[in-house]
C-alpha atoms as a PDB file:
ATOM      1  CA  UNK A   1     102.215 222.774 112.710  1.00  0.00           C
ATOM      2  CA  UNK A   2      99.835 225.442 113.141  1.00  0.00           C
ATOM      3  CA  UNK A   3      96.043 224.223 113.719  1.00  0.00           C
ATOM      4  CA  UNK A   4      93.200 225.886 112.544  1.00  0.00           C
ATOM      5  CA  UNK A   5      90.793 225.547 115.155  1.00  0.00           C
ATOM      6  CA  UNK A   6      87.532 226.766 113.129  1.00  0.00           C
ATOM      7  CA  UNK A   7      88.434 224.022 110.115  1.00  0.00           C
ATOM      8  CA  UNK A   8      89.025 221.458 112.846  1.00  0.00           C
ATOM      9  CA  UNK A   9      85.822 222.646 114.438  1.00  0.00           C
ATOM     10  CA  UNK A  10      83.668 222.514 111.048  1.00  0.00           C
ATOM     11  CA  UNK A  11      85.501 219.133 110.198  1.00  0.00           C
ATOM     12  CA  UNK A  12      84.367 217.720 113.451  1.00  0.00           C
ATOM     13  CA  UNK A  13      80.491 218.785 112.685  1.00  0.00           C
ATOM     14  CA  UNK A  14      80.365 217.166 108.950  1.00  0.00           C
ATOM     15  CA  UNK A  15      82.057 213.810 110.131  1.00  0.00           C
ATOM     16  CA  UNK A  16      79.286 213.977 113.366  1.00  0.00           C
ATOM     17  CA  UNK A  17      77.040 214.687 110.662  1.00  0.00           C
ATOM     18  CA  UNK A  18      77.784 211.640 108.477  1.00  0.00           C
ATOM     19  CA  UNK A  19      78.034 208.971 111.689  1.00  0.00           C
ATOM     20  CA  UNK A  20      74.288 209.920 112.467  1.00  0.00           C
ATOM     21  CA  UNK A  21      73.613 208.801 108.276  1.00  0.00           C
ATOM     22  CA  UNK A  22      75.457 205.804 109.110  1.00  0.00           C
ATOM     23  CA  UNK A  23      73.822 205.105 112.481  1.00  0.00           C
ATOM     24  CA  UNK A  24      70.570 205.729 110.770  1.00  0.00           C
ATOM     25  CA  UNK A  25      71.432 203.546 107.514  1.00  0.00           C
ATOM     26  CA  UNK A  26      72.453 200.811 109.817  1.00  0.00           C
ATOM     27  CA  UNK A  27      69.629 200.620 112.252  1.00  0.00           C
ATOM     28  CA  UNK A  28      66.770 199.988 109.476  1.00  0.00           C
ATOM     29  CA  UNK A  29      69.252 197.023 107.843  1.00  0.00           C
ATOM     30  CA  UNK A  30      68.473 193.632 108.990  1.00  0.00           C
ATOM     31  CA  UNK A  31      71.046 190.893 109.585  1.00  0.00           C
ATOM     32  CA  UNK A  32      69.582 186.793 109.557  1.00  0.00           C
ATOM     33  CA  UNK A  33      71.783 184.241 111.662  1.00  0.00           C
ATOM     34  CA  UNK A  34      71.035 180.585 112.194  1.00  0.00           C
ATOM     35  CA  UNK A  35      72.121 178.006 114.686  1.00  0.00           C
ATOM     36  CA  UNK A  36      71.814 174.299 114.906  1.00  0.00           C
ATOM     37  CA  UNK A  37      72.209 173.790 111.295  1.00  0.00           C
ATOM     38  CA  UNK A  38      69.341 176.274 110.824  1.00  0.00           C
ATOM     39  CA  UNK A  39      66.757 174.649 113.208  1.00  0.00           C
ATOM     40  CA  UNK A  40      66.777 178.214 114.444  1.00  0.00           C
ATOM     41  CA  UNK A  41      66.867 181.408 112.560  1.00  0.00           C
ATOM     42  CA  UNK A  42      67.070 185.089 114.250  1.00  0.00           C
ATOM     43  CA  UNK A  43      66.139 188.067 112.298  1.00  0.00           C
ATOM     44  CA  UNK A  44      67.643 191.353 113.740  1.00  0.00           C
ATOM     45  CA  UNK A  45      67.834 195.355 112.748  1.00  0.00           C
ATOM     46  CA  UNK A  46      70.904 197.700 113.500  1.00  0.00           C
ATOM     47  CA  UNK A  47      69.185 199.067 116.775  1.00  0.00           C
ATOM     48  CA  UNK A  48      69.838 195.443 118.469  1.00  0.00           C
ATOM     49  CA  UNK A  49      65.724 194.253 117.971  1.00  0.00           C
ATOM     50  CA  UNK A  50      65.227 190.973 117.486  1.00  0.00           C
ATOM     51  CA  UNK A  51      62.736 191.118 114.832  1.00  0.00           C
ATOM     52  CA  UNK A  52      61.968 187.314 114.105  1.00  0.00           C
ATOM     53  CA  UNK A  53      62.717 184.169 115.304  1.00  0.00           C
ATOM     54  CA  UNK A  54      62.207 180.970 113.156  1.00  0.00           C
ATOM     55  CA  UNK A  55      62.028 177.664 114.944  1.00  0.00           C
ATOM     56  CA  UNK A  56      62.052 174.345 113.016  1.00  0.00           C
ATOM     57  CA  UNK A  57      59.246 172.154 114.640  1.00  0.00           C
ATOM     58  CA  UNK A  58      61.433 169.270 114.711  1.00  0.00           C
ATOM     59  CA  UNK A  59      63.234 171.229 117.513  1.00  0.00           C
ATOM     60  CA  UNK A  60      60.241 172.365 119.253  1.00  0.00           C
ATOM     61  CA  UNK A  61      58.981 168.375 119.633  1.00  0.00           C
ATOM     62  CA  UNK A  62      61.770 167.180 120.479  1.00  0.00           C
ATOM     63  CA  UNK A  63      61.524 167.999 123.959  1.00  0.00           C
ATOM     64  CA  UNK A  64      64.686 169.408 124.572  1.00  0.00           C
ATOM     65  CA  UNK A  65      64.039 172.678 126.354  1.00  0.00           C
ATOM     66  CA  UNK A  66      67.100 173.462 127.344  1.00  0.00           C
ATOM     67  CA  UNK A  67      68.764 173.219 123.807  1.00  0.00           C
ATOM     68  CA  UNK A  68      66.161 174.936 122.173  1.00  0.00           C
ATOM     69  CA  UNK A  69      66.843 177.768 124.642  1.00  0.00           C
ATOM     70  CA  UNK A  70      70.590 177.649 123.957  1.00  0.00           C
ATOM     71  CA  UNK A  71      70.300 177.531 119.660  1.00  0.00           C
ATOM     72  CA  UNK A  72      67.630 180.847 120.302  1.00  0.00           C
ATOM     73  CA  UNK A  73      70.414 182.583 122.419  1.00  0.00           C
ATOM     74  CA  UNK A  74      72.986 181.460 119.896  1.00  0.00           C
ATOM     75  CA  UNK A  75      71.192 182.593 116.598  1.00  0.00           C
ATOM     76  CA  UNK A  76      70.076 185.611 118.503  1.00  0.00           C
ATOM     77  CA  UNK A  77      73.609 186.885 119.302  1.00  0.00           C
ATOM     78  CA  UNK A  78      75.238 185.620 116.186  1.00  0.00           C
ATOM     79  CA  UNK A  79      72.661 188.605 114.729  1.00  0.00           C
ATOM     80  CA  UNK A  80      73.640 191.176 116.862  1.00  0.00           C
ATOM     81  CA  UNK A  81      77.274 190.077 116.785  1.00  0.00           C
ATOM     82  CA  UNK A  82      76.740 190.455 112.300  1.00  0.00           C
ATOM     83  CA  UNK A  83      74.696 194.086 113.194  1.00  0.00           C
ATOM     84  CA  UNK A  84      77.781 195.303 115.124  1.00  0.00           C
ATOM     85  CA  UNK A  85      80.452 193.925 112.920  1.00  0.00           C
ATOM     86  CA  UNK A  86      78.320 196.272 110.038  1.00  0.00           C
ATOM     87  CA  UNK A  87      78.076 199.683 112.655  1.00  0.00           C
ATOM     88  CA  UNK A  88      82.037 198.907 112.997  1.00  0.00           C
ATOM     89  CA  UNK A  89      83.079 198.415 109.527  1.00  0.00           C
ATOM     90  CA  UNK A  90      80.566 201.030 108.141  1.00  0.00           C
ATOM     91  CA  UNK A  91      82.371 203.847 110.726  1.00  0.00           C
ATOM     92  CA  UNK A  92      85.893 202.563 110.916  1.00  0.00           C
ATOM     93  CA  UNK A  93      86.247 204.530 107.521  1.00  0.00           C
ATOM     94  CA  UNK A  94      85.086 207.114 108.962  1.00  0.00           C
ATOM     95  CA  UNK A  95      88.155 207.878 111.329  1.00  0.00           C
ATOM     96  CA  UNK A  96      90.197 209.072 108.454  1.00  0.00           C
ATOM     97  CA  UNK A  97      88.547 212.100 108.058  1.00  0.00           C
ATOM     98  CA  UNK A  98      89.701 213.321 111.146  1.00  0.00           C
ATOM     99  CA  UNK A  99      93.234 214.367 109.346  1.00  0.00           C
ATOM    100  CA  UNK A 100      95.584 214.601 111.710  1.00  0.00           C
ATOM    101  CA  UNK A 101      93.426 214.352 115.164  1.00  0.00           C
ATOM    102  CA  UNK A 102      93.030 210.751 114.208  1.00  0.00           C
ATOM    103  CA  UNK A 103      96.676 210.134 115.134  1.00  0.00           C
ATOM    104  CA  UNK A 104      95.952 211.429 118.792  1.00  0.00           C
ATOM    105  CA  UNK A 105      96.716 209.763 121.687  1.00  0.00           C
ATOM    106  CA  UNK A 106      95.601 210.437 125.180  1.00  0.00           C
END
């Protein structure tokens, strides 16, 4: 099969093209994820910010520092964890358009 190296190359610009929409789309979204029942809620965007953090203040005077510490870190990377599961599902479609280079192995 012969390839034709200027439709590969113009294929490989509009598909680099579209992932910087996507990147772009996905980095102004926000994702919300709560721990401890929702005593703590992290708001985050696409580029991995933590935006907001909501704290319920029976947490907070409860006195348990080290919980409260471990329900932020929890909520906080159930967000990111949501944020990349959207960058991977929102560009795994993408790989298609590669026609046949997407079969390539190295």
């Amino acid at each position: 099969m012969k390839m034709d190296m200027k439709a590969i190359m113009k294929q490989a610009e509009a598909l680099q093209s579209e992932m910087a929409k996507k990147q772009e789309e996905l980095a102004k979204m926000t994702f919300e994820a709560s721990a401890g029942g929702g005593m703590v809620t992290a708001t985050v965007n696409g580029k991995h910010e933590l935006l907001s953090l909501a704290i319920d203040p029976s947490v907070a005077s409860a006195g348990d520092v080290e919980m409260l510490q471990d329900l932020i870190i929890a909520a906080v990377n159930e967000g990111f964890k949501r944020a990349n599961e959207a960058m991977q599902q929102s560009l795994s479609g993408m790989m298609g358009g590669l026609g046949g280079l997407g079969n390539l192995k190295f």
